[in-house]
N, C-alpha and C. Protein backbone atom coordinates (compact mmCIF):
# COMPACT_ATOMS: atom_id res chain seq x y z
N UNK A 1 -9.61 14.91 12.44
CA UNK A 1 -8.76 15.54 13.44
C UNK A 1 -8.97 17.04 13.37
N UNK A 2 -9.16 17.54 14.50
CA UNK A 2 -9.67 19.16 14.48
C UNK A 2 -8.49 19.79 14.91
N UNK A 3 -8.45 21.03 14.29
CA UNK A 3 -7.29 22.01 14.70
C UNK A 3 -7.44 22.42 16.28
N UNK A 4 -8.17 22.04 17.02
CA UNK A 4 -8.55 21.83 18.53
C UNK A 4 -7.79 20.84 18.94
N UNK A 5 -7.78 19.69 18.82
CA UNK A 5 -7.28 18.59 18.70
C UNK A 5 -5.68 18.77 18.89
N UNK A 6 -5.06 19.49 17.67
CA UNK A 6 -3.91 19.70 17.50
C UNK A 6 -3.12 20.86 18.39
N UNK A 7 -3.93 21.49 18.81
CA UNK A 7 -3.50 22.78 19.94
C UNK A 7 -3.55 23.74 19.47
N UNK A 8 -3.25 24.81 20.01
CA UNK A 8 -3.48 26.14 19.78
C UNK A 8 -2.34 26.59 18.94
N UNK A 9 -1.30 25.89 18.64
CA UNK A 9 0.16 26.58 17.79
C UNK A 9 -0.78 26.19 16.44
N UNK A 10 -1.98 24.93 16.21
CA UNK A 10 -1.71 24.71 14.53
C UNK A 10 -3.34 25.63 13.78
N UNK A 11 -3.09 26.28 12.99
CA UNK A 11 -4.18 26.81 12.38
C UNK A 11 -4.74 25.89 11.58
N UNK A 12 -6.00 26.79 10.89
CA UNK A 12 -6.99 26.27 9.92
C UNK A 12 -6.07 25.99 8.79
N UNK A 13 -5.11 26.55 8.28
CA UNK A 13 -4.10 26.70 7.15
C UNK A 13 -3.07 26.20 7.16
N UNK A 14 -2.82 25.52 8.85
CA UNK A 14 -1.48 24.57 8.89
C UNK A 14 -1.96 22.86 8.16
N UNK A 15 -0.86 22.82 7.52
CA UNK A 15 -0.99 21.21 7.00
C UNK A 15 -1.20 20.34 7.77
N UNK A 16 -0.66 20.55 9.20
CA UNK A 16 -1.05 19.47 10.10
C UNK A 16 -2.30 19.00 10.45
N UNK A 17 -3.18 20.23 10.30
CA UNK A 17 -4.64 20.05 10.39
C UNK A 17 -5.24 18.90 9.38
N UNK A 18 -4.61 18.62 8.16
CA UNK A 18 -5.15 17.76 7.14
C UNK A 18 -4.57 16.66 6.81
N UNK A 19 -5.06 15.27 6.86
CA UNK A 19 -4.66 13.86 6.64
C UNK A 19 -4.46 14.18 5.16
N UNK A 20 -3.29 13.26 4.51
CA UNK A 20 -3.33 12.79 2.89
C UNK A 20 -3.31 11.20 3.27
N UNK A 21 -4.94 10.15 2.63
CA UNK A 21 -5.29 9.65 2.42
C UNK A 21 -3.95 9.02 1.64
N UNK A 22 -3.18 7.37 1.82
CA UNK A 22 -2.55 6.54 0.84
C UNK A 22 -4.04 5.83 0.61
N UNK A 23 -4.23 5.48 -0.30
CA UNK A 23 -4.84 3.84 -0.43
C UNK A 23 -3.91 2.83 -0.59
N UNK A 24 -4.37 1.84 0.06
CA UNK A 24 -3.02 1.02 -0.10
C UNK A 24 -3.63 -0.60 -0.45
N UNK A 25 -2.94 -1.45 -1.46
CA UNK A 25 -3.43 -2.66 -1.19
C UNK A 25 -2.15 -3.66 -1.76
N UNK A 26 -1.98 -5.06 -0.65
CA UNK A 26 -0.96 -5.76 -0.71
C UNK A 26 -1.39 -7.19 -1.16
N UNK A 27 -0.24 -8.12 -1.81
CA UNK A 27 -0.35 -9.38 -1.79
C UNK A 27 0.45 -9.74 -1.34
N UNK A 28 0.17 -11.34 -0.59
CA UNK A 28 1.01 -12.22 -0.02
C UNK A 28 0.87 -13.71 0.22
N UNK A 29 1.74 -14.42 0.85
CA UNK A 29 1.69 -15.41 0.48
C UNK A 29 1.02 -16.32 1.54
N UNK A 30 0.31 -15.51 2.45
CA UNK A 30 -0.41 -16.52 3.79
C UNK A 30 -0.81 -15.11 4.70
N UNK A 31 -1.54 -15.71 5.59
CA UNK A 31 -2.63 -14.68 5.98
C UNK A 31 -1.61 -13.64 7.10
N UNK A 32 -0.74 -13.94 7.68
CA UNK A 32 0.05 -13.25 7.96
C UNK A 32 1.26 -13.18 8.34
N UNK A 33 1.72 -11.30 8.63
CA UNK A 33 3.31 -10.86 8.35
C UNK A 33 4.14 -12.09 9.49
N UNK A 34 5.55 -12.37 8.61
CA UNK A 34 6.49 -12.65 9.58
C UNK A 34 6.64 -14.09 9.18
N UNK A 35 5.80 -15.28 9.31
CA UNK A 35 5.19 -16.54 8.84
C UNK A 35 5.57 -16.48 7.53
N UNK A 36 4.65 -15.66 7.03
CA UNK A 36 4.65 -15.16 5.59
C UNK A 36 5.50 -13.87 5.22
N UNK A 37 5.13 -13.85 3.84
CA UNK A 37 5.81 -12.93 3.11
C UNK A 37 4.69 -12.06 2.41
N UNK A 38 5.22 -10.27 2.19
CA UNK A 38 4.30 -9.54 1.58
C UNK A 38 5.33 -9.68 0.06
N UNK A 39 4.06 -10.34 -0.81
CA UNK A 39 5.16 -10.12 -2.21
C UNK A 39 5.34 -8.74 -3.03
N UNK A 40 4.00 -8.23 -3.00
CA UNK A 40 3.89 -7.25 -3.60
C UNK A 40 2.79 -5.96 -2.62
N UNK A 41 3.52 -5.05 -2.89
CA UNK A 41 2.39 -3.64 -2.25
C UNK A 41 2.38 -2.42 -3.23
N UNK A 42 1.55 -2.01 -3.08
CA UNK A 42 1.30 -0.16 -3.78
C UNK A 42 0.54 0.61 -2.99
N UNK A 43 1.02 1.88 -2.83
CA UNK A 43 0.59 3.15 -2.49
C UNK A 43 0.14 3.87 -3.40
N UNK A 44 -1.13 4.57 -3.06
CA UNK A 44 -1.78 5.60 -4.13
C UNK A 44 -2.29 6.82 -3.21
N UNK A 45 -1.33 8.37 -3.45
CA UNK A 45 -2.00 9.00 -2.65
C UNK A 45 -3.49 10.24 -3.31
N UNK A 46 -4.77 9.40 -2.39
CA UNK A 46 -5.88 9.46 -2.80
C UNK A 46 -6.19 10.55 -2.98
N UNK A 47 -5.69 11.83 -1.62
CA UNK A 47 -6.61 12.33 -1.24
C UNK A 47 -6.28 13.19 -0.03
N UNK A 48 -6.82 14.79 0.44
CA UNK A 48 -7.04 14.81 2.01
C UNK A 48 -8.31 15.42 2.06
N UNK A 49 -7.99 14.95 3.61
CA UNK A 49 -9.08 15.27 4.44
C UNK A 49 -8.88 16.00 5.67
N UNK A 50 -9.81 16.85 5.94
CA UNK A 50 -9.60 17.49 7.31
C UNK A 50 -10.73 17.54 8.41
N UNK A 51 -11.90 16.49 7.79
CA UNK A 51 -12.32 16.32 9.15
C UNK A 51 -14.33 16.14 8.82
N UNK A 52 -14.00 17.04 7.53
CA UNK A 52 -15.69 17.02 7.46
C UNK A 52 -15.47 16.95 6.11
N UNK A 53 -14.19 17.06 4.76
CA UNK A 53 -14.40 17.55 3.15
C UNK A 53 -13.15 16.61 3.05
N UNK A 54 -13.69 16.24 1.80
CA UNK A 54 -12.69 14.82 1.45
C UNK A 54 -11.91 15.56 -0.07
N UNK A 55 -11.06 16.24 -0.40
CA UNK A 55 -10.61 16.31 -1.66
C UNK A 55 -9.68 15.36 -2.70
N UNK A 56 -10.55 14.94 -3.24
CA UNK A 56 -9.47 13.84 -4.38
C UNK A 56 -8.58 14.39 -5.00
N UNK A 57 -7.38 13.73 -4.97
CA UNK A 57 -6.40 14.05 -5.93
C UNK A 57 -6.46 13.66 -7.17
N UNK A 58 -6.67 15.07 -8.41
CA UNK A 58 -6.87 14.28 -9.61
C UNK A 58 -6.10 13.86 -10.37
N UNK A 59 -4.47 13.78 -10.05
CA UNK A 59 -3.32 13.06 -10.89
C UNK A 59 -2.72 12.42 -9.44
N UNK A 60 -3.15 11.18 -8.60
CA UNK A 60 -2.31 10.36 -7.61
C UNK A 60 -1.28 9.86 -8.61
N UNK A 61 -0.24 10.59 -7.27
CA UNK A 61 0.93 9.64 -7.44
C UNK A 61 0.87 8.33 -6.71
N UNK A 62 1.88 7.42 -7.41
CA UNK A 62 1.74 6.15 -6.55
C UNK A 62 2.81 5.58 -6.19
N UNK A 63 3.17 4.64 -5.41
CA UNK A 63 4.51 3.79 -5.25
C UNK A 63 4.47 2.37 -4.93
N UNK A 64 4.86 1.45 -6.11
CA UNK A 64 4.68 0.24 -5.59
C UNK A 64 5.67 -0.44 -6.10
N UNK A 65 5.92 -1.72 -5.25
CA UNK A 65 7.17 -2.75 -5.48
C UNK A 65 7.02 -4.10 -5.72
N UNK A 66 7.17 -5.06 -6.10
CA UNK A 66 7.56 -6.52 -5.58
C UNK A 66 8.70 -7.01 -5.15
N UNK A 67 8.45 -7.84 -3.97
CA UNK A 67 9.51 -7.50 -2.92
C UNK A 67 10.10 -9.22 -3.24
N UNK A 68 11.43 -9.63 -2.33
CA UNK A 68 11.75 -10.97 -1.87
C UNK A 68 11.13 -11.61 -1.04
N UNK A 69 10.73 -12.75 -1.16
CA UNK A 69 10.25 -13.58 -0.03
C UNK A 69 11.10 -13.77 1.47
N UNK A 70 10.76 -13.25 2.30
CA UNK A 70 11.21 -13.62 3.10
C UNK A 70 11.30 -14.87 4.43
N UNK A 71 10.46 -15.72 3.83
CA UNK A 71 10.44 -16.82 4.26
C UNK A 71 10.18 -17.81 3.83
N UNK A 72 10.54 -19.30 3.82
CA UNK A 72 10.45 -20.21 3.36
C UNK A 72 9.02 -21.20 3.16
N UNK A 73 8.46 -20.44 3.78
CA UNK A 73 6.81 -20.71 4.30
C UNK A 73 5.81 -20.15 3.57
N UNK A 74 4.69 -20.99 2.99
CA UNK A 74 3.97 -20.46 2.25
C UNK A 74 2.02 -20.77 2.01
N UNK A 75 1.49 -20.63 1.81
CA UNK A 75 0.21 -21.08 1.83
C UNK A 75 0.09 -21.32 -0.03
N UNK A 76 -0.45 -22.07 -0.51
CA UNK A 76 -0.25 -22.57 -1.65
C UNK A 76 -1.67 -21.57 -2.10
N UNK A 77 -2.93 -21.54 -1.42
CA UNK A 77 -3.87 -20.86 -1.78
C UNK A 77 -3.88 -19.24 -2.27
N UNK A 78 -3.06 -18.91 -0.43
CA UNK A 78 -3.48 -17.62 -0.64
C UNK A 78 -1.81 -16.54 -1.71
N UNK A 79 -1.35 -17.76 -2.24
CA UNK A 79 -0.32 -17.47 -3.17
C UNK A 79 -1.19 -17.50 -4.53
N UNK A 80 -2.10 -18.58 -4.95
CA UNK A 80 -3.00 -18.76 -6.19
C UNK A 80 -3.22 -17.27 -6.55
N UNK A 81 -3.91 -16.68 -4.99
CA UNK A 81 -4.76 -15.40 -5.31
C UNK A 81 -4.32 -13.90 -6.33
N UNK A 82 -2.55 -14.24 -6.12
CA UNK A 82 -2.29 -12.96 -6.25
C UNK A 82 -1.68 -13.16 -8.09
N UNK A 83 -1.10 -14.46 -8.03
CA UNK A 83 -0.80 -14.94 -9.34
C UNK A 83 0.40 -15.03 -9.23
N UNK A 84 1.26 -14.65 -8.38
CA UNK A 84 2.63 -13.90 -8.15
C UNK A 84 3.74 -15.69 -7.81
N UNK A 85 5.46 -15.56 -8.41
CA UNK A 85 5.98 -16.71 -8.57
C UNK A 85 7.06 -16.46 -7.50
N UNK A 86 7.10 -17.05 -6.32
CA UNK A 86 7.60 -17.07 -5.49
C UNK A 86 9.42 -17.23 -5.82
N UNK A 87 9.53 -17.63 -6.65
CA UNK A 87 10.94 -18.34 -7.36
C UNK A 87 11.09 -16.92 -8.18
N UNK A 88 10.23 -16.27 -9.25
CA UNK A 88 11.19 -15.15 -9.75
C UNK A 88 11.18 -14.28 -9.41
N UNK A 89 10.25 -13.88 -7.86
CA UNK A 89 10.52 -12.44 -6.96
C UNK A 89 11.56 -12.54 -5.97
N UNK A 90 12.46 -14.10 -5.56
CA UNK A 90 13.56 -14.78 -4.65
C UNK A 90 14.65 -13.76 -5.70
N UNK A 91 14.17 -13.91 -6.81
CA UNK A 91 15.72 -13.62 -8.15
C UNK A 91 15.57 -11.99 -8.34
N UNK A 92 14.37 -11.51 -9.02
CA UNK A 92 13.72 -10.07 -9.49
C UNK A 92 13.38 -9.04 -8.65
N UNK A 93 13.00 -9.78 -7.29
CA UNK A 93 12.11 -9.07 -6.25
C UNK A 93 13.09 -7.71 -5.69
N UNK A 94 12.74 -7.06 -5.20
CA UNK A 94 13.30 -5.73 -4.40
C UNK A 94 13.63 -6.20 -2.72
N UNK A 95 14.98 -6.04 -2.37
CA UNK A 95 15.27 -5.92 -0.86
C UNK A 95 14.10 -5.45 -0.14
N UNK A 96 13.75 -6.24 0.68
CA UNK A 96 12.51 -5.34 1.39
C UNK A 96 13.34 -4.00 2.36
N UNK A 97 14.13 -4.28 2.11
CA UNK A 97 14.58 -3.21 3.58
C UNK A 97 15.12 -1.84 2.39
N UNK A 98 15.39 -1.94 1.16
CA UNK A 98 15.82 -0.79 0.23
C UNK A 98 14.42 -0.33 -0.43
N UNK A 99 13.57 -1.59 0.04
CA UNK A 99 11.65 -1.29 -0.93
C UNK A 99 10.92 -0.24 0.19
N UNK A 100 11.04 -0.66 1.67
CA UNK A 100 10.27 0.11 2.31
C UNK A 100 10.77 1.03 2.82
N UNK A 101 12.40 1.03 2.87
CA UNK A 101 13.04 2.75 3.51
C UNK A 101 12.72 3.73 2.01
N UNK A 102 12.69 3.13 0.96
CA UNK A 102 12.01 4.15 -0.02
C UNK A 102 10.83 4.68 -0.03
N UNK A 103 9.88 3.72 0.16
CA UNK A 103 8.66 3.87 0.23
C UNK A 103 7.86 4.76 1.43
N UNK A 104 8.82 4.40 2.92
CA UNK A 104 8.71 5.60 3.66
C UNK A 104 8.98 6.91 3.38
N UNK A 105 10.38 7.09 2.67
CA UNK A 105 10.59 8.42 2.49
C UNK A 105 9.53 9.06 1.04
N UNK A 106 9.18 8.11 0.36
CA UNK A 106 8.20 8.71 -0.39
C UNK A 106 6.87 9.53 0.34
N UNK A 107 6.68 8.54 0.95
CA UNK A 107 5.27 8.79 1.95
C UNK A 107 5.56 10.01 2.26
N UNK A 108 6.63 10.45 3.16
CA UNK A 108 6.83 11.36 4.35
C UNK A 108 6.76 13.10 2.87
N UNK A 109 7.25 12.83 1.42
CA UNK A 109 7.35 13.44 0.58
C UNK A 109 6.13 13.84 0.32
N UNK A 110 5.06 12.91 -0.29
CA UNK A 110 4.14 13.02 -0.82
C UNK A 110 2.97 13.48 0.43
N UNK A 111 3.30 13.79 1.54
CA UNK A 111 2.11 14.39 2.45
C UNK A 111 2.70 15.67 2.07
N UNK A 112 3.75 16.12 2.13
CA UNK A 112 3.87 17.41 2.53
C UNK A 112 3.52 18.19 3.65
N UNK A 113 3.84 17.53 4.98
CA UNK A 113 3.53 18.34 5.99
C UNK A 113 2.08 18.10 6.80
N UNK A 114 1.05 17.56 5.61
CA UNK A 114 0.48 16.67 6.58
C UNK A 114 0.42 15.56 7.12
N UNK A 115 -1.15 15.15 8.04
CA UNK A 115 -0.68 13.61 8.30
C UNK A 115 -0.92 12.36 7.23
N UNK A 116 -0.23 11.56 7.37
CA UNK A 116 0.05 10.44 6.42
C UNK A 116 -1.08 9.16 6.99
N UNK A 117 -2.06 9.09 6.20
CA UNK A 117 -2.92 7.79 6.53
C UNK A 117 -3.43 6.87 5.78
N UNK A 118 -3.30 5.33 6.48
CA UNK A 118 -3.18 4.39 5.64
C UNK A 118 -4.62 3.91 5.52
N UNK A 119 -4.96 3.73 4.23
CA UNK A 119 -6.29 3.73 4.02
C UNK A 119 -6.47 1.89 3.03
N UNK A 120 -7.63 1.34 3.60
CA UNK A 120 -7.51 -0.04 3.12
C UNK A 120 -9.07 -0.39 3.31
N UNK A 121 -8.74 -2.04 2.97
CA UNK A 121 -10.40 -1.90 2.39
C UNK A 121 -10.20 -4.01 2.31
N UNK A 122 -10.22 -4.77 3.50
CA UNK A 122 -10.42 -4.11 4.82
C UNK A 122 -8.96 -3.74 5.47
N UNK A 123 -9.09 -2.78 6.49
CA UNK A 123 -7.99 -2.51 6.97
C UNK A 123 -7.16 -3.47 7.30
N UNK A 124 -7.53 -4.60 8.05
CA UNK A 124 -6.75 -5.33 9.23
C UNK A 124 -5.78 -6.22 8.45
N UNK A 125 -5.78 -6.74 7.37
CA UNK A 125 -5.28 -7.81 6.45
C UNK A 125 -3.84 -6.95 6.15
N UNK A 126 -4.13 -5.47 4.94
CA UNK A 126 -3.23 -4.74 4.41
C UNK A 126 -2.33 -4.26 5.43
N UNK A 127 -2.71 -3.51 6.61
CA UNK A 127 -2.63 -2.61 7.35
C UNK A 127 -1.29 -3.36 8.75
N UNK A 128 -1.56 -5.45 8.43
CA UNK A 128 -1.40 -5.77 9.67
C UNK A 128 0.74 -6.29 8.87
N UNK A 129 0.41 -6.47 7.40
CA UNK A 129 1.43 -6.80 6.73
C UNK A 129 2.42 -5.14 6.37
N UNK A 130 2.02 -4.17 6.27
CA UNK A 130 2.45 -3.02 5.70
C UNK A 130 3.46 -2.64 7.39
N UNK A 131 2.45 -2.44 8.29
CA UNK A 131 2.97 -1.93 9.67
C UNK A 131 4.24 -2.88 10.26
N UNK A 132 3.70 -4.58 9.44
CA UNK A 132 5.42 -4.97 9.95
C UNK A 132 6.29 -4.91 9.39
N UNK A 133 6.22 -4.86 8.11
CA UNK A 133 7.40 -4.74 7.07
C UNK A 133 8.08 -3.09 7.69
N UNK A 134 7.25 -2.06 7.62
CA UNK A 134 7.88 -1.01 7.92
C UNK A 134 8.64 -0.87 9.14
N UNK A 135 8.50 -1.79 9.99
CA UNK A 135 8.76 -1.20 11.41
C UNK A 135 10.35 -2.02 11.35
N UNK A 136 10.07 -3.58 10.80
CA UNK A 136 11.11 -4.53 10.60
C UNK A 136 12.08 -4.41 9.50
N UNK A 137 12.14 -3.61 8.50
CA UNK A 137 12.86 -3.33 7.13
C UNK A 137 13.03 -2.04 7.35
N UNK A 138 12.04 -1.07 7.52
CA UNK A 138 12.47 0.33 7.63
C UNK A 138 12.85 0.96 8.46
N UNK A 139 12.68 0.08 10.15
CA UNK A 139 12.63 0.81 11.55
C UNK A 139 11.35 1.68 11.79
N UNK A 140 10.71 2.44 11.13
CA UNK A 140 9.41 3.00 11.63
C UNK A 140 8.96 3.30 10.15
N UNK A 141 7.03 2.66 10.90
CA UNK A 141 6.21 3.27 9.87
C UNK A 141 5.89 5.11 9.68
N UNK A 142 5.53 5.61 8.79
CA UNK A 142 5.62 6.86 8.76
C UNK A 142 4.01 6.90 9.13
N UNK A 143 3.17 5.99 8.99
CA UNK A 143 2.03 5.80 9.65
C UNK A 143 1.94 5.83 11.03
N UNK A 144 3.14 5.49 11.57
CA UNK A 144 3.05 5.35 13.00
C UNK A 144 2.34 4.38 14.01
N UNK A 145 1.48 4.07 14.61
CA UNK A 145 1.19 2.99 14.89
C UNK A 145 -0.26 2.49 14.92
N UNK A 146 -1.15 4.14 14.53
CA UNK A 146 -2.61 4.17 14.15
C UNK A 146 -3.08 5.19 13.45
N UNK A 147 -2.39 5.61 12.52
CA UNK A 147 -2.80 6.58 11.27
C UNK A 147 -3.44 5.74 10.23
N UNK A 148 -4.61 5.28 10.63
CA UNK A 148 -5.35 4.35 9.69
C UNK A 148 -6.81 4.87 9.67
N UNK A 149 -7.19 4.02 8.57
CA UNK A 149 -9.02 4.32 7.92
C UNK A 149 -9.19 3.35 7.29
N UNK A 150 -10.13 2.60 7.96
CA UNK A 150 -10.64 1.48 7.21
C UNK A 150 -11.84 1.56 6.47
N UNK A 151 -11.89 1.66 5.39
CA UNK A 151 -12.93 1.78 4.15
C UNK A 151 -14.59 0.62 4.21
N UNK A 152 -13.97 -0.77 4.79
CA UNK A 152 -15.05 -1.41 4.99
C UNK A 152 -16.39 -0.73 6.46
N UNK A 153 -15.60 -0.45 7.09
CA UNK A 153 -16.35 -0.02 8.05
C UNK A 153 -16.93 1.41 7.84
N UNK A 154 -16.27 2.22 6.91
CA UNK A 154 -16.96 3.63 6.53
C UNK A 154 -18.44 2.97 5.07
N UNK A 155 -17.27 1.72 4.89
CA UNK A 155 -19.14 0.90 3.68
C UNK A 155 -20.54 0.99 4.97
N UNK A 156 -19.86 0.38 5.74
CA UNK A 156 -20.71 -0.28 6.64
C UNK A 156 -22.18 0.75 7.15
N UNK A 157 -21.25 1.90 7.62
CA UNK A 157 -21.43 3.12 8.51
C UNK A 157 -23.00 3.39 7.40
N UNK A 158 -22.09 4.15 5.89
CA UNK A 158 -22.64 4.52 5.57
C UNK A 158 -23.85 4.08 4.57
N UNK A 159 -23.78 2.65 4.25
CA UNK A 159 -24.89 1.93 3.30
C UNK A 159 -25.62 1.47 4.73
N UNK A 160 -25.24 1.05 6.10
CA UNK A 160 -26.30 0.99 6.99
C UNK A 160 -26.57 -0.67 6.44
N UNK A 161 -25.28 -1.47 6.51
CA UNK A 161 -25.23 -2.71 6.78
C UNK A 161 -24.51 -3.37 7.56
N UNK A 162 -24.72 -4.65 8.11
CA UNK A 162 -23.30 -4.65 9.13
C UNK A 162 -21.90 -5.19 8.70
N UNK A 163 -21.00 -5.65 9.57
CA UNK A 163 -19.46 -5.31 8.56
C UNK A 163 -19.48 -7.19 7.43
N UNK A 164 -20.31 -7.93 7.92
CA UNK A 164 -20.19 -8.93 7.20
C UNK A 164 -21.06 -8.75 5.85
N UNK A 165 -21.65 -7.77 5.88
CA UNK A 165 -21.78 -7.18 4.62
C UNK A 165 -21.50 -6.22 3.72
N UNK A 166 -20.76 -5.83 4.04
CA UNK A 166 -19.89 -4.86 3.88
C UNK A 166 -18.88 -5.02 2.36
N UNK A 167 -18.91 -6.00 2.13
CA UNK A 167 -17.67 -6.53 1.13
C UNK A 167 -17.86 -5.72 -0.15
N UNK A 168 -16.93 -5.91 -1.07
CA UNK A 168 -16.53 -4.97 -2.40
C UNK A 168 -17.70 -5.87 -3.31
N UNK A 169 -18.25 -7.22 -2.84
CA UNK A 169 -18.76 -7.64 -4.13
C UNK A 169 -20.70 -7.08 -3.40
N UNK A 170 -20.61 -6.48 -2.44
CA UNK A 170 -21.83 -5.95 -2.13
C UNK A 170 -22.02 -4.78 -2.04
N UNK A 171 -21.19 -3.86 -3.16
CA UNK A 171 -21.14 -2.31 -2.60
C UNK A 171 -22.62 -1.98 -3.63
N UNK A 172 -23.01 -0.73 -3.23
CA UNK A 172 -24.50 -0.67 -3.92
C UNK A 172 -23.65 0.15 -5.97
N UNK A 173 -24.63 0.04 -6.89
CA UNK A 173 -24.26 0.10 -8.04
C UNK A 173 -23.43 1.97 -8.01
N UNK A 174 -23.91 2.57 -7.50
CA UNK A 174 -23.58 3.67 -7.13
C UNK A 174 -21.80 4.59 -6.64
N UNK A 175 -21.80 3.14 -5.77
CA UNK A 175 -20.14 3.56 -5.54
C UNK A 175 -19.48 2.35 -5.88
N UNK A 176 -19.80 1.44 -6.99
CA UNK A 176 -18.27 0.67 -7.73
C UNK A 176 -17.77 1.86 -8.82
N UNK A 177 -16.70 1.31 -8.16
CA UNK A 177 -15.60 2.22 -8.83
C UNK A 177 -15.33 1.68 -10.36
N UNK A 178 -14.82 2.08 -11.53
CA UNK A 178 -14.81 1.71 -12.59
C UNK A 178 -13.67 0.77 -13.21
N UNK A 179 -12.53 1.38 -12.14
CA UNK A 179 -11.45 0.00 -11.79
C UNK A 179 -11.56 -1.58 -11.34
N UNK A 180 -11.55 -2.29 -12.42
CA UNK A 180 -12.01 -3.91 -11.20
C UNK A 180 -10.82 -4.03 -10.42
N UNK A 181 -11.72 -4.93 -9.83
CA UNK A 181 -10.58 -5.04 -8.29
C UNK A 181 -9.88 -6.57 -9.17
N UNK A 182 -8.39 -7.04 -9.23
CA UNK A 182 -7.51 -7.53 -10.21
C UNK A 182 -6.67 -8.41 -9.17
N UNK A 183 -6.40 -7.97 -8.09
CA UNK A 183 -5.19 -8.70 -7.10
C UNK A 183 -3.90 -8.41 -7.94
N UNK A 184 -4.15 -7.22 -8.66
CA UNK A 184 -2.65 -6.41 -8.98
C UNK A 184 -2.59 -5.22 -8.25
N UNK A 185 -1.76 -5.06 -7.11
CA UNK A 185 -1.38 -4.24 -6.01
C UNK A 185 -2.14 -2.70 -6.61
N UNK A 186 -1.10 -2.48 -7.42
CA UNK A 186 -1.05 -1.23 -7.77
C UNK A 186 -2.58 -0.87 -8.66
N UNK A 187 -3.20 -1.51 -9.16
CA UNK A 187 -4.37 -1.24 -10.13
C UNK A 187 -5.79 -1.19 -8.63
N UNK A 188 -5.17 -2.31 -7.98
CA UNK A 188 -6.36 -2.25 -6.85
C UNK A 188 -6.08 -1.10 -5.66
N UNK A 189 -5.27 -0.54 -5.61
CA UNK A 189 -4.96 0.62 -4.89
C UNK A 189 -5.56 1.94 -5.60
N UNK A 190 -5.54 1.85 -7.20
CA UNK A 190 -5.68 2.84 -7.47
C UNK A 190 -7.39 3.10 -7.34
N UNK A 191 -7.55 1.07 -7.36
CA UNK A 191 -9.27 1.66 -7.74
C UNK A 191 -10.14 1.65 -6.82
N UNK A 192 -9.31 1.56 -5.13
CA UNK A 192 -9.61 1.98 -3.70
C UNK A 192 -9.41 3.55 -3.81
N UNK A 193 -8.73 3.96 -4.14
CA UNK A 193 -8.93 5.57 -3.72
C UNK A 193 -9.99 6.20 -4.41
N UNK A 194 -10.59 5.38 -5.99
CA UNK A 194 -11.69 6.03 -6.61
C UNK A 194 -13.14 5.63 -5.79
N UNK A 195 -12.88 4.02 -5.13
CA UNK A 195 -14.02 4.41 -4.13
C UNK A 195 -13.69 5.23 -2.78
N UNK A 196 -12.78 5.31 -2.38
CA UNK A 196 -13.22 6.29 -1.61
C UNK A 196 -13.82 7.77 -2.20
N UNK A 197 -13.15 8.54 -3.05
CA UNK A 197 -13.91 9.27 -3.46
C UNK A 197 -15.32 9.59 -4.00
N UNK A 198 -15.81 8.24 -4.15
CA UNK A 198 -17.08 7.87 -4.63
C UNK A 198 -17.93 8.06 -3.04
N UNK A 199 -17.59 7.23 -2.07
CA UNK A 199 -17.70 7.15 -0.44
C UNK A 199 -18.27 8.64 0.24
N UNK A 200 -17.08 9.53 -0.15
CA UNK A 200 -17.09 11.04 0.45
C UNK A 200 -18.15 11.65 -0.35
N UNK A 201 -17.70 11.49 -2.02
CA UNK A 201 -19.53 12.09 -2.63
C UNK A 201 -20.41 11.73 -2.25
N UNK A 202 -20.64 10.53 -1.86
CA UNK A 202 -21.88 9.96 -1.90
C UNK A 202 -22.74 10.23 -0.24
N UNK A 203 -21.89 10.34 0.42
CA UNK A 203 -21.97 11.29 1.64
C UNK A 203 -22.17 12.40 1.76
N UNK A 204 -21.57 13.23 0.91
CA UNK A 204 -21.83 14.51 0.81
C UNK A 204 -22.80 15.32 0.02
N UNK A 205 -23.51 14.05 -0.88
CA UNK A 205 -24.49 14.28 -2.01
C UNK A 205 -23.93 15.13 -2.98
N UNK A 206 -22.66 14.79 -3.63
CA UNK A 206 -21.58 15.49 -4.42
C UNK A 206 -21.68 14.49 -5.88
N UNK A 207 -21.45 14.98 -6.86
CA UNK A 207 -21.02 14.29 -7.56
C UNK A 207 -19.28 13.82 -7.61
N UNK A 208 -19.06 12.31 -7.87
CA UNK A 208 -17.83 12.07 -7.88
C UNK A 208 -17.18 12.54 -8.85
């Protein structure tokens, strides 16, 4: 987003000019919101960007929860995946509506004035469960309704494969990140924002 873009009131030096990157990654209990339930999510903020320079944050903060089920409905599989017990997050779990009005106002904290974007890997899965919980528990995402970046398609762009190859178990040796990917919210969020930073070096012919 260019300070063109934004009009003539915002400068090179206004925050608005610069996205802060969340990485974000969720589990749940079926392929999607509403049907299903998101059990668990984390936020990790990666990073900004303003358009051409990607700066990593080198102490991300993060925010993540396990929430209540909110429905009685479940996919037995895509519950296996996450490991997560539908019965002691009903008892343990966090109100979704006290998990994500927090989690918004964290967000809106942790930009500081810039824009807030939800970053995933692939977008459409994380991106399609996060946007309803917020809109339905919190009243509005602080994302809004397309403050997104999808990471598979910047694989795609930039290794110069197409998106069905694209996946985390085909990234070249270069940009795996040193985090395995776990289907624990918060560990796989954190170790999405180290590839993205790996992504922007490796683009930029930077070291990460």
């Amino acid at each position: 987003m260019s300070c063109a873009q934004q009009g003539s009131n915002v400068g090179v030096s206004d925050p608005r000019a610069r996205d802060t990157f969340f990485t974000a990654d969720i589990e749940a209990d079926g392929p999607v919101p509403g049907r299903y339930s998101m059990l668990s999510f984390a936020l990790v903020v990666a990073g900004t960007f303003d358009g051409a320079r990607f700066v990593a944050e080198p102490r991300p903060a993060s925010f993540d929860a396990k929430l209540r089920p909110v429905s009685d409905v479940f996919d037995p599989e895509s519950l296996a995946v996450s490991g997560l017990s539908r019965e002691e997050l009903a008892v343990s779990g966090r109100d979704p509506r006290e998990a994500m009005a927090a989690c918004a106002s964290w967000v809106e904290e942790q930009a500081r004035g810039t824009t807030p974007v939800l970053v995933a890997y692939p977008l459409g899965f994380d991106w399609s469960f996060l946007s309803y919980y917020f809109a339905i528990y919190a009243e509005k995402s602080p994302f809004l309704h397309s403050r997104a970046f999808d990471v598979k398609t910047m694989v795609a762009l930039h290794t110069r494969v197409p998106i069905g190859r694209a996946g985390r178990n085909k990234l070249p040796a270069r940009l795996v990140p040193e985090l395995p990917h776990t289907h624990d919210a918060l560990a796989d969020a954190r170790a999405l924002a180290e590839l993205v930073a790996r992504l922007f070096a490796d683009r930029n012919g930077d070291t990460p």
